[in-house]
Protein backbone atom coordinates (compact mmCIF):
# COMPACT_ATOMS: atom_id res chain seq x y z
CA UNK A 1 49.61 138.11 84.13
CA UNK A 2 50.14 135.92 87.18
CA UNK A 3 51.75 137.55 90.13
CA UNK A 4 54.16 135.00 91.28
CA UNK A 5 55.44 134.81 86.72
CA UNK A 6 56.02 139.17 87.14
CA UNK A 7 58.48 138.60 90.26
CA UNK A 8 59.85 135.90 88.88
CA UNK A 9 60.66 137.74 85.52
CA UNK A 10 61.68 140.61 87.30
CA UNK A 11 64.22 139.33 89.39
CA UNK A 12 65.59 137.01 86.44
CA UNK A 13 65.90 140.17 84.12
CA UNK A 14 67.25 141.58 86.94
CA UNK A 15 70.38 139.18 87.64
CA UNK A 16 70.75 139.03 83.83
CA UNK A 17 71.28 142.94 84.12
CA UNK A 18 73.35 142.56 86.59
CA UNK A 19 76.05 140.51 85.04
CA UNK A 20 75.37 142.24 81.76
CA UNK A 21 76.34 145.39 83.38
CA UNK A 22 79.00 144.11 85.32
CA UNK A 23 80.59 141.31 83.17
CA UNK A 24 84.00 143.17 82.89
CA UNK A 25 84.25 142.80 86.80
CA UNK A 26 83.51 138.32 86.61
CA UNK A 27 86.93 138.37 86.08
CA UNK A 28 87.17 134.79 85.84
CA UNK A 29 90.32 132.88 86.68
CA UNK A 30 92.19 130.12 85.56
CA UNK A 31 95.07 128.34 83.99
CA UNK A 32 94.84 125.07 82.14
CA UNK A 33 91.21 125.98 82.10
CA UNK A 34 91.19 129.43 80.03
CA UNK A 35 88.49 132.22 81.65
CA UNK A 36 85.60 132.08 80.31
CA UNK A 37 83.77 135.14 79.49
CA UNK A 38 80.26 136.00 79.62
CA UNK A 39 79.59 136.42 75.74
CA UNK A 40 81.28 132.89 75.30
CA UNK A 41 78.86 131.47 77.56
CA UNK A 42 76.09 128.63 76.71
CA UNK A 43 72.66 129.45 77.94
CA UNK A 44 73.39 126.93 80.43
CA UNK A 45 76.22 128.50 81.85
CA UNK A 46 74.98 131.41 82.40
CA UNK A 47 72.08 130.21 83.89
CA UNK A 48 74.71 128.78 86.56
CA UNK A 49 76.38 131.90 86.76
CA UNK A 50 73.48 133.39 87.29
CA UNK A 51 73.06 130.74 90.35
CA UNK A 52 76.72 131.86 91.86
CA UNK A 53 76.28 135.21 91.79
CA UNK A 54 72.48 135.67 93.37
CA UNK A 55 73.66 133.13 96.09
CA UNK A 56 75.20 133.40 99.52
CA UNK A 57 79.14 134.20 97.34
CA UNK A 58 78.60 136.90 95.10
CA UNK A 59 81.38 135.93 93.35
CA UNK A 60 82.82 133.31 90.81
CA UNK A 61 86.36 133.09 91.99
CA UNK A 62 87.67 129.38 92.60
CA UNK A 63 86.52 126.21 91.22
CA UNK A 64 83.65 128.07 89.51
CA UNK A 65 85.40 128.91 86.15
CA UNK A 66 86.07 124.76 86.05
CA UNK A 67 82.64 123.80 86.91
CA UNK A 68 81.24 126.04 84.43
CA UNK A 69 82.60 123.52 81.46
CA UNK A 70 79.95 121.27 83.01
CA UNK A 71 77.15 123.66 84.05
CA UNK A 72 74.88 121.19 84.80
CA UNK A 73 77.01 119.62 87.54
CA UNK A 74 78.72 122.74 88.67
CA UNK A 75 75.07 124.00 89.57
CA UNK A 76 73.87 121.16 91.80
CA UNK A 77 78.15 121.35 92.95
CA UNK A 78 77.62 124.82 94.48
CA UNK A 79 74.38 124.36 96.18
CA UNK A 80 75.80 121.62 97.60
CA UNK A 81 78.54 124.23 98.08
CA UNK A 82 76.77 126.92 99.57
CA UNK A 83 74.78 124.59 102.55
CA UNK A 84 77.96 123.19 103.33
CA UNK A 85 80.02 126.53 103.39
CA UNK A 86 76.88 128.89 105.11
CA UNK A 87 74.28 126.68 106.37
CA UNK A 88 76.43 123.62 107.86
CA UNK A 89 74.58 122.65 111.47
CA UNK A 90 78.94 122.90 112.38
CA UNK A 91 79.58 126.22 113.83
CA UNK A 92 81.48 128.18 111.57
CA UNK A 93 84.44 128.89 112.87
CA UNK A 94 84.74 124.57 113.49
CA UNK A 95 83.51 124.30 109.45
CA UNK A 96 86.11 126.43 108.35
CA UNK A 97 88.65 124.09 110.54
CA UNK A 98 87.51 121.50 108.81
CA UNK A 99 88.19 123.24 105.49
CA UNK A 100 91.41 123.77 105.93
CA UNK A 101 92.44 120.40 107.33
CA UNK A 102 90.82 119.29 103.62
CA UNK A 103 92.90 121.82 101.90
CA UNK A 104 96.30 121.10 103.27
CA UNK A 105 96.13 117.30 103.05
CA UNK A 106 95.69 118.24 99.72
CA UNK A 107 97.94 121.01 99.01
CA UNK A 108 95.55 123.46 97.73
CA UNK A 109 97.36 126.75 97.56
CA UNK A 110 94.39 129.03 96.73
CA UNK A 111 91.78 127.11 98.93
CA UNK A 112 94.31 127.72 102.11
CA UNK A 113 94.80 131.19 101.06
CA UNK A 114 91.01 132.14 100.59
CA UNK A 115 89.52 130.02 103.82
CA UNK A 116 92.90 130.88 106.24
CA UNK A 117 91.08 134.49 105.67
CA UNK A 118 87.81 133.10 106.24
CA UNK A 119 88.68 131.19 109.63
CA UNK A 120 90.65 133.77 111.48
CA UNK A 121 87.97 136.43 110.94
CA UNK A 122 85.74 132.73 112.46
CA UNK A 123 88.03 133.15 115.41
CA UNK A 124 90.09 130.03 114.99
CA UNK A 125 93.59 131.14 116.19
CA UNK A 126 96.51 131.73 114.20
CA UNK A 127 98.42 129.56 116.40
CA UNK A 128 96.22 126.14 115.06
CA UNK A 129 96.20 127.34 111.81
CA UNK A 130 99.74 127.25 111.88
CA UNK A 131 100.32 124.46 113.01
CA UNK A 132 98.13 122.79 110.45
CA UNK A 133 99.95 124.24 107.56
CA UNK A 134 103.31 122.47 108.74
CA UNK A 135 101.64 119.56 108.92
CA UNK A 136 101.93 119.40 112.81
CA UNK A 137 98.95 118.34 115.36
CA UNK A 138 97.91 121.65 116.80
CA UNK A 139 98.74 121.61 120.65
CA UNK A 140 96.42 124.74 122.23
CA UNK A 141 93.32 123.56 120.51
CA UNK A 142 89.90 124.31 122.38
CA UNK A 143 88.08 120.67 123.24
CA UNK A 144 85.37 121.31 119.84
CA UNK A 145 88.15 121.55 117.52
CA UNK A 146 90.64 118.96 119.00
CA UNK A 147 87.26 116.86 118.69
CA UNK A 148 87.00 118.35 114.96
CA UNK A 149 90.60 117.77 114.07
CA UNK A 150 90.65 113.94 115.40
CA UNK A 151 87.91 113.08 113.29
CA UNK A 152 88.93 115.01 110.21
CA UNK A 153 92.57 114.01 110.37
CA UNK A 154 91.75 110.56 110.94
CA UNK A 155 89.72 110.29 108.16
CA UNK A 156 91.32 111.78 105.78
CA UNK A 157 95.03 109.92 107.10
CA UNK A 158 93.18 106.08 107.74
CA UNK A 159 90.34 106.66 105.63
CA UNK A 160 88.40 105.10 109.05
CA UNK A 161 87.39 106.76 111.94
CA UNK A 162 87.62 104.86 115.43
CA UNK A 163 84.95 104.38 117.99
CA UNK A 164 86.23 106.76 120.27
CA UNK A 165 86.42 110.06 118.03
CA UNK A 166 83.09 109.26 116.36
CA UNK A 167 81.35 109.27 120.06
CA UNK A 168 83.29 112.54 121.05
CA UNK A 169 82.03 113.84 117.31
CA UNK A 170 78.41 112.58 118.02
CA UNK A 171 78.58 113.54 121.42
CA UNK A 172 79.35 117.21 120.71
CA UNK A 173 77.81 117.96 117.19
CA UNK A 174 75.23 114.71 116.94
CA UNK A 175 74.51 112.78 114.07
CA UNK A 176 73.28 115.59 111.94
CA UNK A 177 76.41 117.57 112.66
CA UNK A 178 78.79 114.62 111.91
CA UNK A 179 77.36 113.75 108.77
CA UNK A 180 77.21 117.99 107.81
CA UNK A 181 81.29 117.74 108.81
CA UNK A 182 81.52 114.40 106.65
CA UNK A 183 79.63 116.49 103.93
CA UNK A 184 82.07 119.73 104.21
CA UNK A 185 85.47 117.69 103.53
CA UNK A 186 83.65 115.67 100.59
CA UNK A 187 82.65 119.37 98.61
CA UNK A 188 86.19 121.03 99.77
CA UNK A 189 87.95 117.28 98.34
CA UNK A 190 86.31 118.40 95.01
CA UNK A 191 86.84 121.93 95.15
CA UNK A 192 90.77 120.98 96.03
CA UNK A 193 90.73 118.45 93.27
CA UNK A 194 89.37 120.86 90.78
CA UNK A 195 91.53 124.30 91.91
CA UNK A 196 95.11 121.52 92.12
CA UNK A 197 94.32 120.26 88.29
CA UNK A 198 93.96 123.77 87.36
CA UNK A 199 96.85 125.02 88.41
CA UNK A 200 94.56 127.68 89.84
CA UNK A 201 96.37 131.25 89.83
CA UNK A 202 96.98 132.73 93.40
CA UNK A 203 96.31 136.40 93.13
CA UNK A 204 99.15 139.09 91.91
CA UNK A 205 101.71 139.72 94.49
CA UNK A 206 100.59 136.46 96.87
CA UNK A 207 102.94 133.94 97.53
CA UNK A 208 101.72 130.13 98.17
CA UNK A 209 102.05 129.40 102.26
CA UNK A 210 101.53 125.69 101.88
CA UNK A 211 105.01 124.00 101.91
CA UNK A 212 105.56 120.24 100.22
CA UNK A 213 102.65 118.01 101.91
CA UNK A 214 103.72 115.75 104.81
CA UNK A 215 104.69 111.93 104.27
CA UNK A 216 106.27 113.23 100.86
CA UNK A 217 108.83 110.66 101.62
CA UNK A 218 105.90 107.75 100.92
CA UNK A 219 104.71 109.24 97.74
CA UNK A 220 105.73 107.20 94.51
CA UNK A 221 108.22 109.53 93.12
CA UNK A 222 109.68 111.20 96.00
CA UNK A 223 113.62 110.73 95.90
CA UNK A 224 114.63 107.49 97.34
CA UNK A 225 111.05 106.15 97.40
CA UNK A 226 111.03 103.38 94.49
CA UNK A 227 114.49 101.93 95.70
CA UNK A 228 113.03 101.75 99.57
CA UNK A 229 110.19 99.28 98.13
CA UNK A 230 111.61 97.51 96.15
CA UNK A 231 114.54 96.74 98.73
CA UNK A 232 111.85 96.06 101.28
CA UNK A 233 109.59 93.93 99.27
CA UNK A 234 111.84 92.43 96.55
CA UNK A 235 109.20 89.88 95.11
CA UNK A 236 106.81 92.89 94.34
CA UNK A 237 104.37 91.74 97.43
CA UNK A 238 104.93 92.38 100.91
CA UNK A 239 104.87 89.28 103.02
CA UNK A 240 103.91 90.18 106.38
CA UNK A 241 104.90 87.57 109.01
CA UNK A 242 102.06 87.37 111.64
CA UNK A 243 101.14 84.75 114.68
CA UNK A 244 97.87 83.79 115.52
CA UNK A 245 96.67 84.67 118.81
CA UNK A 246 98.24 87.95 119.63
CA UNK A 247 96.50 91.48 118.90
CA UNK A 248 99.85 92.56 118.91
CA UNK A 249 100.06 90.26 115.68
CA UNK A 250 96.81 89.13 114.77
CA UNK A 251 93.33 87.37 115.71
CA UNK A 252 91.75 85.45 112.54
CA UNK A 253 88.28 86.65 112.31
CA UNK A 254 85.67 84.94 109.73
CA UNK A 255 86.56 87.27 106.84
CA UNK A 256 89.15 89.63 106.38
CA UNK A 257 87.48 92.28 107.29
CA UNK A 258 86.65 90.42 110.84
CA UNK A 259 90.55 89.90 111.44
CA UNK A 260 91.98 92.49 113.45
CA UNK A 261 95.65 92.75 115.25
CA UNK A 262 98.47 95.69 115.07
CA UNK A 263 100.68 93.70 112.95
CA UNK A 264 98.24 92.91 110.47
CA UNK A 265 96.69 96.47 109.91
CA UNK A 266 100.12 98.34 110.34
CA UNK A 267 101.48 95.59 107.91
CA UNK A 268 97.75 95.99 105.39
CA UNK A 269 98.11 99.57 105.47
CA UNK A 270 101.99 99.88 104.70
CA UNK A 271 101.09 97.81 101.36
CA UNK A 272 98.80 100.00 100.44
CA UNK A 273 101.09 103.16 101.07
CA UNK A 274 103.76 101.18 99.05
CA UNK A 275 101.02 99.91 96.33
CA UNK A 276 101.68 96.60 96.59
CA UNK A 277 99.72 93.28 97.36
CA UNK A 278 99.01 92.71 100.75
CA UNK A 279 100.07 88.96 101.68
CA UNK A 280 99.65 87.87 105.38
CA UNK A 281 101.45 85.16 106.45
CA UNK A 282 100.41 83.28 109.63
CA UNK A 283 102.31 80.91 111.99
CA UNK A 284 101.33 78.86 114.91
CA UNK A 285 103.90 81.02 117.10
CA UNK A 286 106.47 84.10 117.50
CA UNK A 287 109.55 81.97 117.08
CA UNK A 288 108.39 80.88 113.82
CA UNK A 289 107.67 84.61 112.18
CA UNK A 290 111.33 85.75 113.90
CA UNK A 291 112.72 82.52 111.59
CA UNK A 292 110.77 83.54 108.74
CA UNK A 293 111.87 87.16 108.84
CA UNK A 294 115.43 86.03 109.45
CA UNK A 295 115.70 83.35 106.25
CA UNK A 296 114.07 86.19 103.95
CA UNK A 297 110.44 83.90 104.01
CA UNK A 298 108.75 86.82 104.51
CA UNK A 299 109.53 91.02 104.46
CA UNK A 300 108.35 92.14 107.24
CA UNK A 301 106.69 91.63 111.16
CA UNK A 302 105.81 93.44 113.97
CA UNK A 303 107.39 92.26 116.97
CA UNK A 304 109.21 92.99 120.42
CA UNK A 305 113.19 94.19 119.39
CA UNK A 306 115.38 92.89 121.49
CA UNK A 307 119.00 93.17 121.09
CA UNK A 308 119.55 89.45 120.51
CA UNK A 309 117.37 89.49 118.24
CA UNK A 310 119.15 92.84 116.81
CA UNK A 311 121.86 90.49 115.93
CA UNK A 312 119.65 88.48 112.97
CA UNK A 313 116.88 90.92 112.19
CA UNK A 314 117.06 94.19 111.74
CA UNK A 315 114.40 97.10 113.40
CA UNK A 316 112.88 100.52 112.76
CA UNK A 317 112.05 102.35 115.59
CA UNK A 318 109.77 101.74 118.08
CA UNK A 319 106.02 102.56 117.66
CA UNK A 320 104.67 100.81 120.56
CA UNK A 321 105.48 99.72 124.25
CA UNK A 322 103.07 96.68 125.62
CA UNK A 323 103.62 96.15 129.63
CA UNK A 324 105.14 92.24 130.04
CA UNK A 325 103.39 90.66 133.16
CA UNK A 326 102.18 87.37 134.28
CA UNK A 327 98.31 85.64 134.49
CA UNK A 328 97.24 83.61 137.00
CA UNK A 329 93.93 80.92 137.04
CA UNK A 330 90.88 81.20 139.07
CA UNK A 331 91.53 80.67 142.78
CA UNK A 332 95.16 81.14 142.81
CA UNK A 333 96.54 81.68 145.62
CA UNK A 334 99.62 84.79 144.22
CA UNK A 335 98.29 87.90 144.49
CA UNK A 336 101.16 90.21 143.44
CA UNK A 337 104.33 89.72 141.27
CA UNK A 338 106.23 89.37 144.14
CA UNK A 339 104.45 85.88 144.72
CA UNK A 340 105.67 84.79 141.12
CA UNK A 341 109.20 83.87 141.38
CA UNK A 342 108.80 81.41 144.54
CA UNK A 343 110.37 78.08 145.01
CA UNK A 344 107.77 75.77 143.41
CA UNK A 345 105.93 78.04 141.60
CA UNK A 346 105.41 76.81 137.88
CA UNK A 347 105.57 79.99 135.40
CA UNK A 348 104.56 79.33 131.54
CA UNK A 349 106.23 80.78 129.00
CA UNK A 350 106.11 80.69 125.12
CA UNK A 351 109.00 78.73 123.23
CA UNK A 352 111.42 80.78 121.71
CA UNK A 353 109.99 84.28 122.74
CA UNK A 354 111.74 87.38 124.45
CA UNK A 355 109.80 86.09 127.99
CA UNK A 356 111.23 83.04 127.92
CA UNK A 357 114.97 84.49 127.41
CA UNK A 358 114.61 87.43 129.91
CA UNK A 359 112.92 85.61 133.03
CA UNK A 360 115.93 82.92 132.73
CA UNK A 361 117.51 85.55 133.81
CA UNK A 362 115.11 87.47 135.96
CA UNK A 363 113.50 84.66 137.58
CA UNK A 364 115.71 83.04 140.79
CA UNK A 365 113.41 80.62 142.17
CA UNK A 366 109.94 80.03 139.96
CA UNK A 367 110.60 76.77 137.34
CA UNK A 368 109.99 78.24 133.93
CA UNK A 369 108.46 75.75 131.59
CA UNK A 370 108.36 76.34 127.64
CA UNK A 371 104.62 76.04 125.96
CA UNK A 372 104.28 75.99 122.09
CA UNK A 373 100.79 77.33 122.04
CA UNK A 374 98.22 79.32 123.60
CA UNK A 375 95.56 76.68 123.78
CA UNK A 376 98.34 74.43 125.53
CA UNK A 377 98.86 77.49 128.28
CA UNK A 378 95.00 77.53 129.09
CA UNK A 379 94.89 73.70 129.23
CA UNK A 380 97.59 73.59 131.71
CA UNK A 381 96.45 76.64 133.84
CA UNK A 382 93.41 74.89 134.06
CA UNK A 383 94.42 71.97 135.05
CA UNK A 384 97.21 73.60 137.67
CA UNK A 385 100.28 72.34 135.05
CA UNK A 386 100.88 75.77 135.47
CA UNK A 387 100.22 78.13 138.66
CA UNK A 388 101.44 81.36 136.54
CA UNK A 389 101.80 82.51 132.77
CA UNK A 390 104.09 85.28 131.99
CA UNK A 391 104.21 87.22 128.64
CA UNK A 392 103.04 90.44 127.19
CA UNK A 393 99.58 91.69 128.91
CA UNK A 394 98.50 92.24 125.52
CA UNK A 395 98.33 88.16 125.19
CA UNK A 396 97.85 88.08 128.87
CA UNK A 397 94.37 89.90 128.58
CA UNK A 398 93.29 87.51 125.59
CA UNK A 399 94.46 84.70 127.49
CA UNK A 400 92.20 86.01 130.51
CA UNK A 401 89.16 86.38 128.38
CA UNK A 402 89.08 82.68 127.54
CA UNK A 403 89.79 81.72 131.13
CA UNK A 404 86.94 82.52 133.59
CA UNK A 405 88.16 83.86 136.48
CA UNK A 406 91.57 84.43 135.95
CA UNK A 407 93.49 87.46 136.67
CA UNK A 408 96.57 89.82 135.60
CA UNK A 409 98.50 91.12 137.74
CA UNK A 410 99.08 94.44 138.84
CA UNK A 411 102.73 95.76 137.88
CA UNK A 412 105.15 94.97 134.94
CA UNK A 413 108.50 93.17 135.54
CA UNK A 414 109.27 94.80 132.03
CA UNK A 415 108.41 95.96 128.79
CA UNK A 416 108.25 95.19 125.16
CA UNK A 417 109.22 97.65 122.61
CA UNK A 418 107.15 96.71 119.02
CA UNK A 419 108.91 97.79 115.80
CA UNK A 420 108.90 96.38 112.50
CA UNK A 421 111.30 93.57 111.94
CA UNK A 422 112.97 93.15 108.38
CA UNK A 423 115.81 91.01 107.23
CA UNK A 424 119.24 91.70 107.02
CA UNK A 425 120.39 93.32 103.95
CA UNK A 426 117.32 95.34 103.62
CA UNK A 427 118.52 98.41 105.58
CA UNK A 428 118.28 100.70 102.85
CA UNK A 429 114.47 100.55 103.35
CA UNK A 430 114.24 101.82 107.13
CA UNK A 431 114.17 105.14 106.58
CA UNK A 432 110.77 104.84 104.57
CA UNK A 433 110.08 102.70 106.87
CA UNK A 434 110.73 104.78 109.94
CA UNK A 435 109.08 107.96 108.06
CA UNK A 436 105.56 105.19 107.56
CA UNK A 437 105.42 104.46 111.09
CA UNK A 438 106.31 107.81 112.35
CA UNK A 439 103.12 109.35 110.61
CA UNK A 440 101.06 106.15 111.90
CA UNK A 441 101.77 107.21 115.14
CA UNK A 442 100.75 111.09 114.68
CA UNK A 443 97.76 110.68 112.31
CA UNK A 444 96.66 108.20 114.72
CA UNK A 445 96.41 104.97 112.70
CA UNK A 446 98.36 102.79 115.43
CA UNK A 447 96.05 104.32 117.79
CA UNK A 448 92.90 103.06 115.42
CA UNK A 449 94.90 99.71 115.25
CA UNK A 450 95.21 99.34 118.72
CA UNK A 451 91.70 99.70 119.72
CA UNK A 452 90.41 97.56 116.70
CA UNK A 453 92.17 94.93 118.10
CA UNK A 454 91.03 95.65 121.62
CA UNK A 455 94.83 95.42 122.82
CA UNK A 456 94.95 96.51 126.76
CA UNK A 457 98.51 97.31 128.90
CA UNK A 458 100.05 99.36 125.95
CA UNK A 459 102.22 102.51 126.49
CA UNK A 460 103.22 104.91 123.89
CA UNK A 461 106.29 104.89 122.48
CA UNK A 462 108.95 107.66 122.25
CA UNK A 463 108.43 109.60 119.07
């Protein structure tokens, strides 16, 4: 008989004996799914089981008494399984991180329990792992796992992952290693998945450590939740007003998924959170959206809050600070903010906005003259209509990329504080509100908004 067909036969008799002898020890476990045992197995099963137990585990606790209803797929599921868990180009104690960012956005009691084990004895400190189990951004972190958490988190929280934590990711681990981290949060998604329809048992005597997922407040269901919509988007779509121009608001690109701005992904993203159709409406300026918001035309915008316009709108809190400054054309003479507000000095200003209103008052000498559009601010600059623009820098550094040579100024003679902007009547939906834009901020979604929209002289906000 061939050589290679003894050893083969051998060793197969061999794991049959194995789990012959020891079948009272599988100890399967399970609760919607009922624990299989080895005499109730198809040949097919226990050719999986088989699999489990010869491979890097030893052991058919978890997800294995599920995936053994479909043995074919549970078989290619935990080789997948077993390079991801043991043979992952991550380090280990960084794929075990990784694991366990999976399991709590999920919620999976026994997959936190089991791998909380498996990273401490990895050397991942109890302080992170903490930390991650109340849903807070660990603070002591060494630089590979802050780099391991920003990509996971982000991913898992925007479903995206911004330029900035992909390089650090690539940078550190290269492609191979990103696409092995990618690979560990897809199998641990279906373990969770699997182990959370279950209902899989924690062992005797353990109790669960995982505490109600963050953001329950934005979950359909949640107390409070289906009232909040529906009193912030009362035709069952949320109108989002938006201005062209502005990557605080938006910049029209050829398709949607070319058109970027802060208002329109924080306002794209917020419908899908509520589960609603996302419906952006655009006008030619700021003063228009504030109107809009104000007579109920649309739900919601993303705009400076001012305390006059406190008085007609009403505000969550803010998310975002954006430096105000001014922009001066090629050649100009003012080199410094202190040069603005001169006798003679012509200063731009959109109609209507929050500039316009504060340098009235601000301004002594400069003469402030109202412009209804962008394109009318470059023509005049251009032409020397205007010696100065003042506004946001965010519009300031678009503005500046359209006019060769130009320049912002150093310094800020203020700031603008960005919130979301809903009509009156509609308080009962700020707290949802509040709690939406409070996790976009930690899970770093305005962050990802921000630098899709390239938007330049922002400051963070007070959480």
């Amino acid at each position: 008989m061939n050589l290679k067909l003894i050893c083969a036969s051998i060793v197969g008799l061999g794991i049959g004996m194995a789990i012959a002898a020891t079948n009272p020890a599988l100890q399967l476990r399970g609760d919607r799914f009922k624990p299989l045992t080895y005499e109730q197995m198809t040949p097919e099963q226990k050719t999986m089981a088989e699999h489990v137990l010869a491979g890097d585990r030893g052991s058919l606790n978890g997800p294995y008494n599920v995936f053994l209803r479909s043995p074919e797929m549970g078989d290619l599921a935990q080789k997948y399984g077993a390079y991801m868990r043991y043979h992952s180009s991550i380090p280990h104690k960084l794929n075990e991180f990784a694991i366990l960012i999976t399991g709590r956005f999920w919620n999976s009691q026994y997959e936190w329990y089991a791998h909380r084990q498996y990273a401490l004895k990895a050397g991942l400190s109890p302080v992170v792992i903490d930390a991650v189990a109340a849903g807070r951004q660990p603070t002591s972190m060494q630089p590979d796992e802050e780099i391991v958490y920003n990509f996971c988190h982000e991913l898992l929280n925007t479903r995206q992952v911004s330029d900035a934590h992909f390089k650090a990711a690539v940078d550190r681990f290269g492609e191979r290693g990103v696409v092995d981290l990618i690979g560990v949060m897809g199998y641990y998604h279906l373990v969770s998945m699997v182990l959370n329809v279950d209902r899989y048992p924690l062992p005797a005597g353990v109790k669960p450590e995982l505490g109600p997922p963050p953001a329950q407040a934005l979950k359909s269901g949640a107390p409070g939740f289906d009232s909040a919509k529906t009193t912030l988007a009362p035709t069952g779509k949320l109108r989002v007003g938006l201005y062209q121009g502005s990557p605080t608001s938006i910049i029209p690109g050829p398709t949607p998924a070319d058109t970027r701005g802060v208002g329109y992904d924080l306002g794209r993203e917020l419908a899908q959170r509520l589960d609603l159709p996302f419906e952006p409406v655009v006008f030619p300026k700021n003063a228009d959206v504030f109107a809009a918001v104000k007579s109920a035309a649309v739900d919601i915008t993303f705009t400076n809050a001012t305390p006059d316009r406190a008085r007609d709108i009403d505000f969550s809190k803010p998310f975002l600070r954006v430096e105000q400054g001014c922009l001066v054309p090629a050649g100009s003479p003012i080199r410094s903010l202190d040069e603005v507000d001169v006798k003679g000095v012509r200063v731009g200003v959109s109609v209507g906005s929050t500039s316009q209103k504060m340098l009235a008052n601000k301004f002594k000498n400069a003469q402030l003259m109202a412009v209804p559009t962008f394109d009318q601010v470059i023509s005049m600059l251009q032409s020397g209509e205007l010696e100065a623009f003042a506004t946001n820098k965010a519009i300031l550094y678009e503005l500046s990329d359209r006019l060769p040579g130009s320049k912002v100024l150093e310094g800020a003679w203020g700031y603008e504080h960005f919130a979301a902007g809903i009509p009156k009547g509609r308080e009962g939906g700020l707290p949802l509100l509040n709690q939406f834009l409070s996790e976009a901020q930690q899970n770093g979604q305005v962050a990802q908004a921000i630098e899709r929209a390239g938007l330049r002289g922002t400051v963070p906000a007070d959480r």
